[in-house]
Protein backbone atom coordinates (compact mmCIF):
# COMPACT_ATOMS: atom_id res chain seq x y z
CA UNK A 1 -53.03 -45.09 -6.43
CA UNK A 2 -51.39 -47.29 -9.20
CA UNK A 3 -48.97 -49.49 -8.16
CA UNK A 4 -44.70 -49.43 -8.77
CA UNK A 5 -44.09 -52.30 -10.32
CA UNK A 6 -40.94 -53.98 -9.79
CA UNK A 7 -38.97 -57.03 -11.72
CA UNK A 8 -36.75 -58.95 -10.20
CA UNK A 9 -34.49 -61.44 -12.81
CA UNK A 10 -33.12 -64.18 -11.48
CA UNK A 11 -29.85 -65.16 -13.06
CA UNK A 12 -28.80 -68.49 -10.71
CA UNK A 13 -29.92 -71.20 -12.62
CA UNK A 14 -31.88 -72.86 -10.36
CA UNK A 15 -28.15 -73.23 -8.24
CA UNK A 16 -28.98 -72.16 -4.00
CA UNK A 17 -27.92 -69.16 -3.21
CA UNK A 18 -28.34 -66.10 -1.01
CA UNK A 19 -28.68 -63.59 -3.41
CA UNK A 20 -32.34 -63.51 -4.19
CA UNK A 21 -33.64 -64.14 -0.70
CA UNK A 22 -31.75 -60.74 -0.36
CA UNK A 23 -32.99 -58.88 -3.24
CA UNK A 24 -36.71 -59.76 -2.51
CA UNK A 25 -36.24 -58.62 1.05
CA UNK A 26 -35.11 -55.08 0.22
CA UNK A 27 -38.28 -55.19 -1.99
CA UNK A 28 -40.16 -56.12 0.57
CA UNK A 29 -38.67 -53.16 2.76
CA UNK A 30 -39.35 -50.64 0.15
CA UNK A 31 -43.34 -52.14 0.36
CA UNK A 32 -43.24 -51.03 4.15
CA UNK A 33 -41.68 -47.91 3.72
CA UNK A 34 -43.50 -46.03 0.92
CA UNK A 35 -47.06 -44.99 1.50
CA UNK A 36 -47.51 -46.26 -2.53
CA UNK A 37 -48.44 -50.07 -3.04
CA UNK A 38 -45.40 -51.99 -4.28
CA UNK A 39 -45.97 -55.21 -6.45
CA UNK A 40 -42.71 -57.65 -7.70
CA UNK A 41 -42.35 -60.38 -9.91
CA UNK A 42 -39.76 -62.85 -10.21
CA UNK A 43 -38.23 -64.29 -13.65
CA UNK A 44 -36.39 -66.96 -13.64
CA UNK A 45 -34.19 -66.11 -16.61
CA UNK A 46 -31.40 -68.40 -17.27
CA UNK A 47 -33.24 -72.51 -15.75
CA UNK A 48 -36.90 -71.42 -17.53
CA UNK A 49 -35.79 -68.63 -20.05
CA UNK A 50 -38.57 -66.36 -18.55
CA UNK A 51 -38.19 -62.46 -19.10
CA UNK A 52 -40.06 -59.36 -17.91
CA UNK A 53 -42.22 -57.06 -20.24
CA UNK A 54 -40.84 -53.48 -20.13
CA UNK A 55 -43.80 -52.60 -18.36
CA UNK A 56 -42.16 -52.55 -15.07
CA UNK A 57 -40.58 -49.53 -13.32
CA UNK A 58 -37.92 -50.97 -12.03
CA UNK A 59 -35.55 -53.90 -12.54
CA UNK A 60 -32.78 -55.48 -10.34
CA UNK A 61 -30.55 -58.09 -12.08
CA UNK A 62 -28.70 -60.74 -9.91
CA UNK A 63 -25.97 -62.50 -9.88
CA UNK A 64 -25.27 -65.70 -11.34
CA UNK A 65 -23.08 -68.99 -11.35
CA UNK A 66 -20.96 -69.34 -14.72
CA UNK A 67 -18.75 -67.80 -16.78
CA UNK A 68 -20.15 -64.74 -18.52
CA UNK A 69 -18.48 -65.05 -21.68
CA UNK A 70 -20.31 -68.32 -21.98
CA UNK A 71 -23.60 -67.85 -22.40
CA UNK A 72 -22.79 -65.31 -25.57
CA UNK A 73 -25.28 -66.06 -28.31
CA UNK A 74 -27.77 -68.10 -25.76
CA UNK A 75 -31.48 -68.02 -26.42
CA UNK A 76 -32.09 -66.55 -22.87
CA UNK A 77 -29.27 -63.64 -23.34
CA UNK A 78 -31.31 -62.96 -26.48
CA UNK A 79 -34.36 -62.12 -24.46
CA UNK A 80 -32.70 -61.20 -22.21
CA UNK A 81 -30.92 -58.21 -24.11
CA UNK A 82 -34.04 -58.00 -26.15
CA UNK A 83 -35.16 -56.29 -22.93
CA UNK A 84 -32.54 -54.12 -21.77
CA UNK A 85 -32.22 -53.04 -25.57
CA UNK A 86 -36.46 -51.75 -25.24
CA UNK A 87 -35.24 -50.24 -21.69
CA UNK A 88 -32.71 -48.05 -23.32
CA UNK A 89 -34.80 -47.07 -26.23
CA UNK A 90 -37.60 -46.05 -23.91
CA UNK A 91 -35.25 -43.85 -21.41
CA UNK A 92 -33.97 -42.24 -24.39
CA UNK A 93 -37.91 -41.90 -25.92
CA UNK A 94 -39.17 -40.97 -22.61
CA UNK A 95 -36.64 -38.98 -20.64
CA UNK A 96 -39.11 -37.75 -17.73
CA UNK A 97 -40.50 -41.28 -17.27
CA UNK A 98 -37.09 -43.50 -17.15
CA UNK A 99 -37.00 -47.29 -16.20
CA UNK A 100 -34.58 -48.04 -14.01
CA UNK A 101 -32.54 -50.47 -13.64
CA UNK A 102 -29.33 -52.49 -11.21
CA UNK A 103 -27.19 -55.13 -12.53
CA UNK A 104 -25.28 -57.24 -9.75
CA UNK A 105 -22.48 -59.27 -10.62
CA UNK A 106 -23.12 -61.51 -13.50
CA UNK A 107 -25.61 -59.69 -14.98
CA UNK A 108 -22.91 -56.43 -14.14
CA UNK A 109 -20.04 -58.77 -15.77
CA UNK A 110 -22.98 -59.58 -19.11
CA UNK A 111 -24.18 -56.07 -19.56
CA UNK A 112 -20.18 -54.57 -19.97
CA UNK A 113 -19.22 -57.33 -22.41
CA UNK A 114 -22.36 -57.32 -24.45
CA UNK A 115 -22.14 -53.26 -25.23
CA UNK A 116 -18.74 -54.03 -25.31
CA UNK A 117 -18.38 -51.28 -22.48
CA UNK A 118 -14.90 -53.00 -20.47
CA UNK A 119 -12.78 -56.06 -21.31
CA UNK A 120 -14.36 -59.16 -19.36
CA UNK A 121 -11.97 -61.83 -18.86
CA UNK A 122 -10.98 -64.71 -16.26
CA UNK A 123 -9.02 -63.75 -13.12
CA UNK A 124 -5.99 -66.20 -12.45
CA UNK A 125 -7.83 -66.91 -9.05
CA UNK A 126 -11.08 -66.48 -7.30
CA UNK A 127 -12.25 -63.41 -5.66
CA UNK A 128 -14.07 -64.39 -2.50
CA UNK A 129 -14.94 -62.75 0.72
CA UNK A 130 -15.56 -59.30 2.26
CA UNK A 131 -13.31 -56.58 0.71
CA UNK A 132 -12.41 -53.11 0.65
CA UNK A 133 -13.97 -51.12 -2.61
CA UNK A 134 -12.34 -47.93 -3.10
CA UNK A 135 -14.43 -45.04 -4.70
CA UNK A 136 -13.43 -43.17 -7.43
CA UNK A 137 -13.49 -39.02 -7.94
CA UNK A 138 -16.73 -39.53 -9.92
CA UNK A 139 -18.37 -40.90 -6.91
CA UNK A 140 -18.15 -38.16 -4.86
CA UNK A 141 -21.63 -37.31 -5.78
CA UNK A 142 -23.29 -40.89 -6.46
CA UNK A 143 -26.41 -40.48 -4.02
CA UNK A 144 -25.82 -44.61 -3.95
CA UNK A 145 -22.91 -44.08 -2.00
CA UNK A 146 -23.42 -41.05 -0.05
CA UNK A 147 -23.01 -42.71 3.24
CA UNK A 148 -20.49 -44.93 2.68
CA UNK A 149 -17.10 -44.87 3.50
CA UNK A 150 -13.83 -44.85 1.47
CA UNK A 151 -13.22 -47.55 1.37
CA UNK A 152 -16.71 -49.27 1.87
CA UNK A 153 -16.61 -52.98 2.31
CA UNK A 154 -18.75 -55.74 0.40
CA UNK A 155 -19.25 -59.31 -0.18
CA UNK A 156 -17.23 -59.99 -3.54
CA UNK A 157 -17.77 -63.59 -5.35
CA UNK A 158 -16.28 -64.13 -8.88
CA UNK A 159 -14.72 -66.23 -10.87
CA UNK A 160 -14.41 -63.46 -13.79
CA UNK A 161 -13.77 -59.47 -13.46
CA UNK A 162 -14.41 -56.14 -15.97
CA UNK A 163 -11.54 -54.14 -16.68
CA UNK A 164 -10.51 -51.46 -19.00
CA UNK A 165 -13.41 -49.03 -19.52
CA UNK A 166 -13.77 -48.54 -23.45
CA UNK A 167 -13.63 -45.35 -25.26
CA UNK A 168 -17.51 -46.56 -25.97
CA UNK A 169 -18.62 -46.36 -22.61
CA UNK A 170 -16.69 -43.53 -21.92
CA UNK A 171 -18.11 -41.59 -24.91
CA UNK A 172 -21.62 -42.30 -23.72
CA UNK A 173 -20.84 -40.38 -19.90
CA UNK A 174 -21.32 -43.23 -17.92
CA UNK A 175 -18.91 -43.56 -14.86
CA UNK A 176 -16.41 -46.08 -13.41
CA UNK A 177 -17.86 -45.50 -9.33
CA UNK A 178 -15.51 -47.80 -8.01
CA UNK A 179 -12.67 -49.98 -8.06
CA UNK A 180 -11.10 -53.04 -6.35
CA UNK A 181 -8.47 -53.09 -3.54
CA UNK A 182 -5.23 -51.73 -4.55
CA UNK A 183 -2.64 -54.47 -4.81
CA UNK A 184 0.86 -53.41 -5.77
CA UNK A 185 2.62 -56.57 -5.66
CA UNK A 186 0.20 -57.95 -8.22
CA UNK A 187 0.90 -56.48 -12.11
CA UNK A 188 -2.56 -56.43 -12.73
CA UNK A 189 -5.38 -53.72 -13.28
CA UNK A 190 -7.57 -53.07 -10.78
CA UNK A 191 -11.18 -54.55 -11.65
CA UNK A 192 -14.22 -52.13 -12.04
CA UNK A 193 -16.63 -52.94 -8.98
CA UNK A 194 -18.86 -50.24 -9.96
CA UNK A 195 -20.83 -48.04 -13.04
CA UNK A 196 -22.96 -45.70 -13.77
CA UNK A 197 -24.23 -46.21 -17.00
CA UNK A 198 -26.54 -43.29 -17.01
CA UNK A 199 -28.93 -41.77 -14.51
CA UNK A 200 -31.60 -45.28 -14.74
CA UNK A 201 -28.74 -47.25 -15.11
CA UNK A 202 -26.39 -48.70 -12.79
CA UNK A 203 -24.34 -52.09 -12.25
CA UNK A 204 -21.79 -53.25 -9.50
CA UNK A 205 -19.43 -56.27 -9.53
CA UNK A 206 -19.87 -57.00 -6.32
CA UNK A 207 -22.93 -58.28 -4.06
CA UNK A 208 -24.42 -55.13 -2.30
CA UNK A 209 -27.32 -57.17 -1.15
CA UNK A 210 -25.63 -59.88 0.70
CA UNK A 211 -26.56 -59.20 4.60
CA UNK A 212 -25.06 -60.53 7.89
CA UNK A 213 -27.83 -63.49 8.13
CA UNK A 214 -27.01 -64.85 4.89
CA UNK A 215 -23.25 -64.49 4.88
CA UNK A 216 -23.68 -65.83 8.49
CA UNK A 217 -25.48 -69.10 7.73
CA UNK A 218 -22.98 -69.90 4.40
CA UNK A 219 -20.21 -69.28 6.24
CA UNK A 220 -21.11 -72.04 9.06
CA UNK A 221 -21.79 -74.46 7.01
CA UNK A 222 -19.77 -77.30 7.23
CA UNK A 223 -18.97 -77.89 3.84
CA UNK A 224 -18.31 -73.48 2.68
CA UNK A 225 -16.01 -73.46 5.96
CA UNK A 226 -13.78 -76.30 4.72
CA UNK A 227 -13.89 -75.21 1.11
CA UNK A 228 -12.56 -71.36 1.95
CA UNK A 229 -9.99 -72.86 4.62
CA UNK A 230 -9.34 -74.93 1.61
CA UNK A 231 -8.87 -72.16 -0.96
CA UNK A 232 -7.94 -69.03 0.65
CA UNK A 233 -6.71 -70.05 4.08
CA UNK A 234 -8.13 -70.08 7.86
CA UNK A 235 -6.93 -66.88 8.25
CA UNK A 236 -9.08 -65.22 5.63
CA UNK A 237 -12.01 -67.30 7.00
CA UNK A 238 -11.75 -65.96 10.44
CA UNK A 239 -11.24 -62.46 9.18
CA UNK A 240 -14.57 -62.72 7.10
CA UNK A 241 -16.41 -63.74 10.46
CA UNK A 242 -14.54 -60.81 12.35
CA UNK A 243 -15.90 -58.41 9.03
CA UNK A 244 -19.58 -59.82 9.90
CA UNK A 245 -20.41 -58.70 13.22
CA UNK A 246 -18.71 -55.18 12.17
CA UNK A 247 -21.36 -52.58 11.74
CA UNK A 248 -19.42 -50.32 9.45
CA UNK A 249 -18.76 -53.54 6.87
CA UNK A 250 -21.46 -55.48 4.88
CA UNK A 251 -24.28 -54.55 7.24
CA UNK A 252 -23.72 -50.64 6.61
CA UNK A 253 -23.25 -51.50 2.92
CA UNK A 254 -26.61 -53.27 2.47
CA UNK A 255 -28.84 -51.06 4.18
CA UNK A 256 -27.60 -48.03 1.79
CA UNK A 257 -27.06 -48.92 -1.82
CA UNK A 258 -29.56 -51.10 -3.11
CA UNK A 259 -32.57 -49.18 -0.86
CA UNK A 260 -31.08 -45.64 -1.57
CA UNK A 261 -31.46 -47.01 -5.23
CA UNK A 262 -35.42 -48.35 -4.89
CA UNK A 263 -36.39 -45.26 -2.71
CA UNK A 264 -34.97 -42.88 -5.37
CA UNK A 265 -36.13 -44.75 -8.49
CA UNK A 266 -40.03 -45.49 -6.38
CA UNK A 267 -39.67 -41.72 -5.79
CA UNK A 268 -38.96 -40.62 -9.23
CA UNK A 269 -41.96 -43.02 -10.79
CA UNK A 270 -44.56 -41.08 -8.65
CA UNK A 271 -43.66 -37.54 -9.26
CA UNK A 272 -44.45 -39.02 -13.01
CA UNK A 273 -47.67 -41.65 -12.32
């Protein structure tokens, strides 16, 4: 039986992190769910400027230290759009046998401003900890989300935020999925936490693949505890311990978007192997 291949890019720079323990986890799940054989490759794009082949089925994007409006004009954003320019062009060549790929946070926060799909700009402050995202009427039938409250909660870490869907995207059909927390004492728009670019396509601004382990472990450390106390308060730092051991919060939110996303992406490459 041939194999689904999936790439995983690696957008950290080399900085520790979470994130991609995650990711490669939920691959690893998929590998022990599926009776097909599962094979991944990692790419570390930003620290060695490697990039996946579009030969893969399926690529996940992570998140990434920085500022996003940075790296504009890079030699590794030129790969790396050089491949998510042959991904489009082979979805729209090849309708019945997609790619398919998810975009977390900075790559998310890259992919908007480089298709100049949403305004991507600094927030006055950082947005850290475990928050409410509230769906929008166009999610109402987004598989990703189809056991998920509203709101659902997530682990949200940024520095930066996408706003104000353009008349581009829009003209194409993709979908804003979700949005941040209301906040009606702040004059400001709500970010977009969520798109649908297409049916291969799909990014969120926040980190669906953090889990209770990981979040766990950074939060005891030492040095994250008094940095949050620092910056957001002890209050918010107890409430994001509290938001851990809750079953309906991060934990329910991990175990349903990124695997509903490989199971129906694996799924969709066999009916067409």
């Amino acid at each position: 039986m041939t194999a689904i291949r999936i790439a995983v890019l690696d957008l950290y720079e080399g900085e520790e992190n979470e994130g991609m323990r995650c990711i490669i986890q939920l691959v690893e799940q998929l590998k022990n769910e599926i009776a097909a054989p599962v094979e991944y490759e990692v790419f570390d794009v930003r620290l060695k400027n490697e990039i996946a082949s579009p030969d893969f089925d399926i690529y996940i994007s992570s998140g990434g230290p920085g500022s996003p409006l940075a790296s504009e004009g890079s030699e590794w954003e030129a790969r790396y759009f050089g491949l998510m320019d042959a991904l489009r062009e082979h979805n729209r060549q090849h309708p019945q046998q997609k790619k398919f790929v998810f975009l977390i946070c900075h790559s998310f926060q890259i992919y908007c401003r480089h298709y100049k799909y949403a305004r991507v700009s600094k927030r006055r402050s950082e947005a850290f900890g475990i928050f409410p995202i509230h769906k929008t009427r166009e999610a109402r039938h987004e598989p990703l989300f189809k056991n998920l409250d509203d709101p659902f909660y997530a682990v949200d870490s940024r520095f930066y935020q996408v706003t104000e869907p353009s008349a581009r995207m829009l003209a194409t059909g993709a979908q804003v999925l979700c949005i941040e927390k209301e906040r009606p004492h702040v004059d400001l728009e709500r970010a977009v936490m969520g798109i649908r670019f297409d049916d291969a396509i799909v990014g969120m601004q926040f980190h669906p693949e953090a889990d209770y382990d990981g979040m766990f472990k950074y939060l005891l450390r030492e040095d994250k505890k008094a940095g949050i106390i620092e910056r957001h308060g002890e209050k918010k730092y107890v409430e994001m311990l509290k938001y851990l051991n809750d079953p309906d919060k991060i934990k329910r939110t991990y175990k349903t978007i990124i695997p509903t996303f490989l199971r129906q992406a694996a799924a969709t490459r066999l009916t067409v192997l």
